[in-house]
Protein backbone atom coordinates (compact mmCIF):
# COMPACT_ATOMS: atom_id res chain seq x y z
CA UNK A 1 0.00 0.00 0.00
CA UNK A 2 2.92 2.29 0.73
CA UNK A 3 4.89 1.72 -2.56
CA UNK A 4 1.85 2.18 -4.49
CA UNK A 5 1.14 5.45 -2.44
CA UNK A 6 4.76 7.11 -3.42
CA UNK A 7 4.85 5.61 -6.64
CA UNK A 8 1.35 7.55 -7.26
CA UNK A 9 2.70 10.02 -5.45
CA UNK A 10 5.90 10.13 -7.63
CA UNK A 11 3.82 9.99 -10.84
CA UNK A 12 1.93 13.20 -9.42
CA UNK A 13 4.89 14.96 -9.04
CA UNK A 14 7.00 13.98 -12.63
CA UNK A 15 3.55 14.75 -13.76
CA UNK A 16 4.16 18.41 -12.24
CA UNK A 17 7.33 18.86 -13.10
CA UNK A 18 7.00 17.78 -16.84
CA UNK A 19 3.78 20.38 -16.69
CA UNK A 20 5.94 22.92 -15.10
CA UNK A 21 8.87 22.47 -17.99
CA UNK A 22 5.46 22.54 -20.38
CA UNK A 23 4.56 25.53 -19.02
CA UNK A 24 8.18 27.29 -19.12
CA UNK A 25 8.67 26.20 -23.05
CA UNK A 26 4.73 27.55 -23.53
CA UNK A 27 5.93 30.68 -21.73
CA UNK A 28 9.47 30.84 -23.33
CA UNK A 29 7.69 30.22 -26.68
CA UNK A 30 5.20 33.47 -26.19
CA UNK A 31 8.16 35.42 -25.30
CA UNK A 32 9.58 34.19 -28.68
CA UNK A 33 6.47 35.62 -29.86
CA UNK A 34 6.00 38.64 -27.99
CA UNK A 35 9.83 39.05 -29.04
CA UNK A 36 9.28 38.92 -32.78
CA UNK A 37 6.31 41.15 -32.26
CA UNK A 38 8.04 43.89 -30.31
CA UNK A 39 10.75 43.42 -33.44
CA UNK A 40 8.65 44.00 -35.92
CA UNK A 41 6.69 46.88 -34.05
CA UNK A 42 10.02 48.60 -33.43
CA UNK A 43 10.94 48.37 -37.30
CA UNK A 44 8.06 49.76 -38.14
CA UNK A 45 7.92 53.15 -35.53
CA UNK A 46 11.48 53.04 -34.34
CA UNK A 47 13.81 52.27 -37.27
CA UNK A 48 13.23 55.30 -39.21
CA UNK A 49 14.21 57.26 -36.13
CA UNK A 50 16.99 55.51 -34.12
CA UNK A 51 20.43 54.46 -35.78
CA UNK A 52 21.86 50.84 -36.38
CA UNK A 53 23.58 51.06 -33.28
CA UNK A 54 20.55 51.84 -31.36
CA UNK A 55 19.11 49.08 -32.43
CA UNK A 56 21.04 46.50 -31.57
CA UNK A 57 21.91 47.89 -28.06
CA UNK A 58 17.88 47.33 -27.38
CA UNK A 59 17.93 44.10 -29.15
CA UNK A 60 20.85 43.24 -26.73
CA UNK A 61 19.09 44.53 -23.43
CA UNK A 62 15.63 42.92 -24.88
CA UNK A 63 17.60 38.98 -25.22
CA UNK A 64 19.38 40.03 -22.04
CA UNK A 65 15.97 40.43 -20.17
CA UNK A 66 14.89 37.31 -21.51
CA UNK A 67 17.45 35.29 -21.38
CA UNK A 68 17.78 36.66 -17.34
CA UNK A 69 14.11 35.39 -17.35
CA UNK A 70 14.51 32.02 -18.62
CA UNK A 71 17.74 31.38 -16.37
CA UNK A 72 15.35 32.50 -13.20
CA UNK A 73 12.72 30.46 -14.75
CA UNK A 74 15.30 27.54 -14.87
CA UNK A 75 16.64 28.21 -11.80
CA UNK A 76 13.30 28.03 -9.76
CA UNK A 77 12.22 24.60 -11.65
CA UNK A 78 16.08 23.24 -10.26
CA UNK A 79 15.12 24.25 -6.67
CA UNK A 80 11.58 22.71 -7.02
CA UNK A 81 13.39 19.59 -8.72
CA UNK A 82 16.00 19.59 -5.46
CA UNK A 83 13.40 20.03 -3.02
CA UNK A 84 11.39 17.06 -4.36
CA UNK A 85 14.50 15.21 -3.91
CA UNK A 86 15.36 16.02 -1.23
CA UNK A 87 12.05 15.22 0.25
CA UNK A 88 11.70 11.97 -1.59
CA UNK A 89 15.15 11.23 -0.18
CA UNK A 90 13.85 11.69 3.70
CA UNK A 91 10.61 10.15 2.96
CA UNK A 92 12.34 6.86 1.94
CA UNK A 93 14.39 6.80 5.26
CA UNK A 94 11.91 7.71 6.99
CA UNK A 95 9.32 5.48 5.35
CA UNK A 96 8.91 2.65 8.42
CA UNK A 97 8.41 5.53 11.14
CA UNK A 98 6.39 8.40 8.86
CA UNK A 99 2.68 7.61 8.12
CA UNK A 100 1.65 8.37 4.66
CA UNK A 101 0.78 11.98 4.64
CA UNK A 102 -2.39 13.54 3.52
CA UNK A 103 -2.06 14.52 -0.09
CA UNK A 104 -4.26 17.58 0.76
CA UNK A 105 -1.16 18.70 3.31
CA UNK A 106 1.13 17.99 -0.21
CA UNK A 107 -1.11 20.31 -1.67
CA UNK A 108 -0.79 22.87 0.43
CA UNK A 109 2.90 22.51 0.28
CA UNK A 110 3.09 22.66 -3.01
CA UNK A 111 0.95 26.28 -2.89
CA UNK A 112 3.10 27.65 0.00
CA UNK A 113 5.83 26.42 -1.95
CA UNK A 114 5.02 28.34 -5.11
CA UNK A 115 4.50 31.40 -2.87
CA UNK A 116 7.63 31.18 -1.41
CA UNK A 117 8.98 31.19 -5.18
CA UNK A 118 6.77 34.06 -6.35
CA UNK A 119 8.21 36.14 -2.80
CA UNK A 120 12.16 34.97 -3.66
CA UNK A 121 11.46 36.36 -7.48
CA UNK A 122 9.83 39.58 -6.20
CA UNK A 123 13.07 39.97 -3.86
CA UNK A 124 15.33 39.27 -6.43
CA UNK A 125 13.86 41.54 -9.65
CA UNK A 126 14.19 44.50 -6.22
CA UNK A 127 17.66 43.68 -5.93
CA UNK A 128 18.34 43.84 -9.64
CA UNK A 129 16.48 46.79 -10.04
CA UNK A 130 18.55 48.74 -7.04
CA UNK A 131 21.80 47.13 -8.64
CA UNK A 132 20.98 48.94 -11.63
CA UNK A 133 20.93 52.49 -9.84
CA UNK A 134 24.85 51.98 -8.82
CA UNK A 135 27.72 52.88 -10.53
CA UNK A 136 29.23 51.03 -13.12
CA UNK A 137 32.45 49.51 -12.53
CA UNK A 138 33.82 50.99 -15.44
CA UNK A 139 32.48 54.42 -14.49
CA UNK A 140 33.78 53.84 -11.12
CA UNK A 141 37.49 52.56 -11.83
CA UNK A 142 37.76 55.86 -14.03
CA UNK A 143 36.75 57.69 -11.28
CA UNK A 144 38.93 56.01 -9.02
CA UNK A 145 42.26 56.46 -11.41
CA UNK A 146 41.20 60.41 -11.80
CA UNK A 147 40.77 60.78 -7.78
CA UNK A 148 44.68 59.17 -7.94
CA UNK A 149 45.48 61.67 -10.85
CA UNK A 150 44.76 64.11 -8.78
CA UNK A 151 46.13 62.91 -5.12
CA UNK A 152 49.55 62.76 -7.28
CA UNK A 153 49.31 66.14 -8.72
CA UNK A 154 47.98 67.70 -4.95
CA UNK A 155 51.19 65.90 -3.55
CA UNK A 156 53.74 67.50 -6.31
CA UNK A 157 51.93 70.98 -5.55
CA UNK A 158 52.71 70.95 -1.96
CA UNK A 159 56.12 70.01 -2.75
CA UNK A 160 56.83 72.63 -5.06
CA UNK A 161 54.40 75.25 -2.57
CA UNK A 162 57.04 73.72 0.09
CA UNK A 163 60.01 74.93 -1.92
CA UNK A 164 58.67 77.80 -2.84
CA UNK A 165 57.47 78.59 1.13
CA UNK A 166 61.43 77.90 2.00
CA UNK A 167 62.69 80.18 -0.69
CA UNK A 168 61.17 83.31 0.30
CA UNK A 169 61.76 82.51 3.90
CA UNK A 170 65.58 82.67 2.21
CA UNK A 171 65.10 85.65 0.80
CA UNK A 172 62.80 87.14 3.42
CA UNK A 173 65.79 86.69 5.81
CA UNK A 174 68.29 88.04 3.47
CA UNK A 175 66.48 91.31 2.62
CA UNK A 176 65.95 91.86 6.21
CA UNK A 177 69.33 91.27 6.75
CA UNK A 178 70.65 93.64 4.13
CA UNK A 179 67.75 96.15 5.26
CA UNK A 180 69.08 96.09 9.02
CA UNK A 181 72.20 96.58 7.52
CA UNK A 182 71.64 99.69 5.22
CA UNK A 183 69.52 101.19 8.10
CA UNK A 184 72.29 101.05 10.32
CA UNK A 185 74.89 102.24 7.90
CA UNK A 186 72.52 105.36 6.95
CA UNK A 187 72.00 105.70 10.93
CA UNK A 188 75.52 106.25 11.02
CA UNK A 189 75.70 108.56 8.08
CA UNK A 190 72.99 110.38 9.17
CA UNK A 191 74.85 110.85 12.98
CA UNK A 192 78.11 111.48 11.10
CA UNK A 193 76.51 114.18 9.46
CA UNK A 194 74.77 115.76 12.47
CA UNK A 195 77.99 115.67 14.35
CA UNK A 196 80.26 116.57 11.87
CA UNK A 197 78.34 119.38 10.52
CA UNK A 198 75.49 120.72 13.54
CA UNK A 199 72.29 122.65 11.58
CA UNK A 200 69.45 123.67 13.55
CA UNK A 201 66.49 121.53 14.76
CA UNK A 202 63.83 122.70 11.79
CA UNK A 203 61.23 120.40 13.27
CA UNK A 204 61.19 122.05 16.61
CA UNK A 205 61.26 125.56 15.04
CA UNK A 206 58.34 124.41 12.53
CA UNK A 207 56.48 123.21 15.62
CA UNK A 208 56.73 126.16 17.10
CA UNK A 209 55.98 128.57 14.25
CA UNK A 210 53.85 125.93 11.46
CA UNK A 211 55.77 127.88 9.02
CA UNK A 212 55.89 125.64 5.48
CA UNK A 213 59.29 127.01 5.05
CA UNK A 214 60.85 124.98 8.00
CA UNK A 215 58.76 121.74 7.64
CA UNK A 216 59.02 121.17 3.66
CA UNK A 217 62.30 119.19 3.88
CA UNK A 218 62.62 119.81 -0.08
CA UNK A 219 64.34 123.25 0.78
CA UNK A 220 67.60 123.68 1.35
CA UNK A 221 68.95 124.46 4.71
CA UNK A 222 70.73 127.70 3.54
CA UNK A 223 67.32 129.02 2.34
CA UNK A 224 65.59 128.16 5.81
CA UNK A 225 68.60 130.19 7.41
CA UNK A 226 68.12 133.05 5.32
CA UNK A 227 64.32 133.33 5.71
CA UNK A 228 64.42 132.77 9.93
CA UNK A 229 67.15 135.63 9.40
CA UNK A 230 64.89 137.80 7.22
CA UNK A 231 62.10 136.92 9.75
CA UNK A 232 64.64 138.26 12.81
CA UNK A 233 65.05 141.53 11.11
CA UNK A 234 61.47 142.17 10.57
CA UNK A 235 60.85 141.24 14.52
CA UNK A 236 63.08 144.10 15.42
CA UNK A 237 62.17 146.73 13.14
CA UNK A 238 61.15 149.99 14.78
CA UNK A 239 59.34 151.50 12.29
CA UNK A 240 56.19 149.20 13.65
CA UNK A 241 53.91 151.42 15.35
CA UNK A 242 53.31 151.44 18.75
CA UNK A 243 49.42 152.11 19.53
CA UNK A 244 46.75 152.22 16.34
CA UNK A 245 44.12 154.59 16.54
CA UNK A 246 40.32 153.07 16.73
CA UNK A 247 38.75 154.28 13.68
CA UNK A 248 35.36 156.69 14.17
CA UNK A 249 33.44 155.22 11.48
CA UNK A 250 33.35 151.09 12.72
CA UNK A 251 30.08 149.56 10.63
CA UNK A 252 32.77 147.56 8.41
CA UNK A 253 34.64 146.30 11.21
CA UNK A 254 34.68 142.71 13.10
CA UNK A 255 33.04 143.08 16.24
CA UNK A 256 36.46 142.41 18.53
CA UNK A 257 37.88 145.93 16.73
CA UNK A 258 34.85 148.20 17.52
CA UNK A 259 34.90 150.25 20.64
CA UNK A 260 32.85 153.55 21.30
CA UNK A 261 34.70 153.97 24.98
CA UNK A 262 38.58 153.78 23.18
CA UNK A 263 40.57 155.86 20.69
CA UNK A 264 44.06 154.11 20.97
CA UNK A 265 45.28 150.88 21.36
CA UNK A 266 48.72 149.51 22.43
CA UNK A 267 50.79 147.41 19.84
CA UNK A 268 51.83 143.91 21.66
CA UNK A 269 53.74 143.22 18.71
CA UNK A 270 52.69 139.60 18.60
CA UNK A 271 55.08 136.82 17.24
CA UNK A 272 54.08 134.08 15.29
CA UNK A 273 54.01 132.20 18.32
CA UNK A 274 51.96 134.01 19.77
CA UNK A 275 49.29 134.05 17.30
CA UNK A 276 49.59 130.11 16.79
CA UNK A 277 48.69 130.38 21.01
CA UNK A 278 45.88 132.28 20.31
CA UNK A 279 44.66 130.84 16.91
CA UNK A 280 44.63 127.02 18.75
CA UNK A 281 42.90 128.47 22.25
CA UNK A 282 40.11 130.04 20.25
CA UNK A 283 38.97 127.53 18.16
CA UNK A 284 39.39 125.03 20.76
CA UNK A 285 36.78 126.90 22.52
CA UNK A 286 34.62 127.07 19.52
CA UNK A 287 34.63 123.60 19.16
CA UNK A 288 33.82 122.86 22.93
CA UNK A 289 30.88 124.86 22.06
CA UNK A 290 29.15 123.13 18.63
CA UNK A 291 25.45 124.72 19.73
CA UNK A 292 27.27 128.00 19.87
CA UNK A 293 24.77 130.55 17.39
CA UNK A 294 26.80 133.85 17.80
CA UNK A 295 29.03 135.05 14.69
CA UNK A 296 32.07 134.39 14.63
CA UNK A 297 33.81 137.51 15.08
CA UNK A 298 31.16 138.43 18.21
CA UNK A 299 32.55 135.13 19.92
CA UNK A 300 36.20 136.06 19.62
CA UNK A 301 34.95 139.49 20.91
CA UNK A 302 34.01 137.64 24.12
CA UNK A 303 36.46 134.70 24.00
CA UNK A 304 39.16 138.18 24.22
CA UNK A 305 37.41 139.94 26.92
CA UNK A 306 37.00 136.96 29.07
CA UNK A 307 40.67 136.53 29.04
CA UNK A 308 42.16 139.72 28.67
CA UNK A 309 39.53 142.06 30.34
CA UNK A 310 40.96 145.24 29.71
CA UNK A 311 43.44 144.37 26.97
CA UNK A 312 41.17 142.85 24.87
CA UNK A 313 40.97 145.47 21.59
CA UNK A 314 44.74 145.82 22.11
CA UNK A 315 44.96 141.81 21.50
CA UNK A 316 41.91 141.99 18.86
CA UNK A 317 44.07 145.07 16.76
CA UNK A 318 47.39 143.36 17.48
CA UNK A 319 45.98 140.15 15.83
CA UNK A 320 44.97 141.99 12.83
CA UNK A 321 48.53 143.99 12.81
CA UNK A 322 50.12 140.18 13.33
CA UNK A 323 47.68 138.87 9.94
CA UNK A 324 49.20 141.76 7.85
CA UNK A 325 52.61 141.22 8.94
CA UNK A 326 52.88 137.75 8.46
CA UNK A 327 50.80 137.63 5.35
CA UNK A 328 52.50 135.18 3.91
CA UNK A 329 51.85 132.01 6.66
CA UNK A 330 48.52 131.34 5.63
CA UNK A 331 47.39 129.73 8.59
CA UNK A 332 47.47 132.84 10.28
CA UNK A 333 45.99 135.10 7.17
CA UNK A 334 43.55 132.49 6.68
CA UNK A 335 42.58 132.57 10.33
CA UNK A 336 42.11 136.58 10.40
CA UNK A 337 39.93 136.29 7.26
CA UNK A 338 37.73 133.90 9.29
CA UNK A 339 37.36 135.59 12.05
CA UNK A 340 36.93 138.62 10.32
CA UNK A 341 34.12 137.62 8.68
CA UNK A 342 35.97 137.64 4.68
CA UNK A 343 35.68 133.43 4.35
CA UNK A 344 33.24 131.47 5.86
CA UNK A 345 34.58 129.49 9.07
CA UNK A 346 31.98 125.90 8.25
CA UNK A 347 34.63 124.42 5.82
CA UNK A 348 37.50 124.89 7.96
CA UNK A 349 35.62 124.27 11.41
CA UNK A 350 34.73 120.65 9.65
CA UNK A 351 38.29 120.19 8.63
CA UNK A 352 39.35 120.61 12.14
CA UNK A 353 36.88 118.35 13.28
CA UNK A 354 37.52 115.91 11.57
CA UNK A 355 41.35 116.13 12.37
CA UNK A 356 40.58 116.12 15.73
CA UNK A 357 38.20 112.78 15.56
CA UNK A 358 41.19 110.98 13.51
CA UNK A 359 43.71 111.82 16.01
CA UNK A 360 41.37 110.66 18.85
CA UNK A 361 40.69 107.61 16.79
CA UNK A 362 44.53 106.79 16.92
CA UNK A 363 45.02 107.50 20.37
CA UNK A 364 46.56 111.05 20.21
CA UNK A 365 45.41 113.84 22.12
CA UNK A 366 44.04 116.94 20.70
CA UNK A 367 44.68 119.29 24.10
């Protein structure tokens, strides 16, 4: 009863098999078919359009999809053939302890069986289809020799940047070197010079006076000698006068000349010095005072008389005396014709400003 059992049983299953192989040729056969078709479709809408080449690359992938298909197909039919073997194979050592099964359970088997197939094909056309999303080999290995192309050529450019970096340190080192050097030897010249030959300090004198004759160091010393001489002379002329008389008729006149209680005024006989003082203390005070509204010339008339009380028109006519003798330092004409009222004081009160804001900006006092 057994051996007729498996021997049905074994019928039943060659029986499967040879419809399963009936069913792949029947299937293999329609994709023959479905192949020619798709052939002659695509000579009749695609060959006009796409090139010989074309062609045959799609031809290729089309018996390349098929052929992938038939070795799947073939491949599934081998594990169906295996597992019947292998469960023939334990069935017939099994066969005095194992009951005959139910062919209903072989049929459900056989069903979970072919599910299990379908699940392993699905997984496998996902893996091919991902696969297909990475980088060829080729595509990658000529990626890979350009990324080496280029670590080489990175690795000669530091080398060379290396050199280079070294040689300039060289040469840094050298010119600093022969700079130090010259420095020194005009240092030396320079105190040579001074010692062997002494000249006056011009600086300190052009601090002093802000004369452009002793601070441009384009002019010779002999000329700055000359004109400090010339200057001397002029300080100790005579023929200055000694008071100037206040004029009757005062509607042209700055505010710090008029006067309606004097007639004379003394002569200080300011220097240049002097009038640098003086030019520096009054627009310092203008400045401390930017919501100041008088005129100008009113707020040197005050700025005078609060520091000179009495001797205020003899400092206001002495300034003016001072602008006409040293007419030709413009920093003192151009400050009389400012506070005269002859050029307007906004240009140079904002140049003055803005001196003052760039030396505070660099840490130097403007006191």
């Amino acid at each position: 009863m057994l051996k007729s059992t498996l021997a049905r049983l074994a019928d039943e299953r060659d029986q499967d098999l040879i419809k399963n192989f009936e069913e792949l040729t029947q299937i293999k056969k329609e994709n023959e078919r479905e192949k020619k078709e798709l052939v002659k479709e695509l000579k009749k809408s695609e060959l006009g359009r796409l090139d010989q080449k074309e062609i045959i690359k799609k031809l290729k992938e089309d018996m390349g999809n098929l052929y992938e298909q038939f070795l799947e197909e073939k491949a599934s039919r081998r594990l169906l053939i295996t597992d019947l073997n292998s469960r023939t194979q334990e069935e017939q050592r099994k066969e005095d302890k194992v009951e005959t099964k139910d062919p209903v359970h072989l049929e459900i088997a056989r069903d979970q069986a072919r599910k299990d197939l379908a699940v392993a094909r699905e997984e496998l056309a996902t893996i091919r289809a991902e696969y297909n999303d990475v980088v060829p080999r080729k595509l990658w290995e000529t990626a890979e020799n350009n990324l080496k192309d280029a670590k080489t050529e990175l690795a000669t450019f530091n080398k060379e940047n290396t050199e280079l970096k070294n040689n300039f340190a060289v040469l840094k080192s050298t010119y600093e070197k022969v700079e130090k050097e010259r420095n020194e030897v005009v240092a030396e010249r320079n105190h040579l010079k001074r010692t062997g030959t002494p000249r006056p300090d011009w600086e300190s004198i052009y601090e002093k006076t802000f004369d452009e004759k002793f601070g441009d160091p384009e002019i010779s010393s002999d000329k700055r000698a000359k004109y400090l001489l010339d200057e001397l002379i002029k300080s100790k002329d005579n023929t200055e006068k000694e008071y100037f008389t206040v004029p009757t008729e005062q509607t042209d006149l700055p505010a710090f000349l008029k006067s309606e209680e004097r007639t004379e005024v003394k002569n200080l006989k300011l220097t240049i010095y002097d009038c640098n003082q003086i030019k520096e203390e009054i627009w310092k005070e203008r400045l401390s005072h930017k919501n100041e509204t008088d005129e100008i010339d009113v707020f040197v008339k005050n700025f005078l008389s609060n520091k000179y009380n009495f001797y205020a028109l003899d400092f206001g006519y002495s300034l003016r005396a001072a602008a006409e003798k040293f007419a030709d330092l413009q920093h003192i004409a151009e400050f009389y014709q400012i506070v005269s009222g002859q050029k307007p004081e906004q240009g140079f009160k904002r140049t003055v400003e803005q001196t003052s804001e760039l030396l505070s900006g660099t840490g130097y006092s403007t006191d």
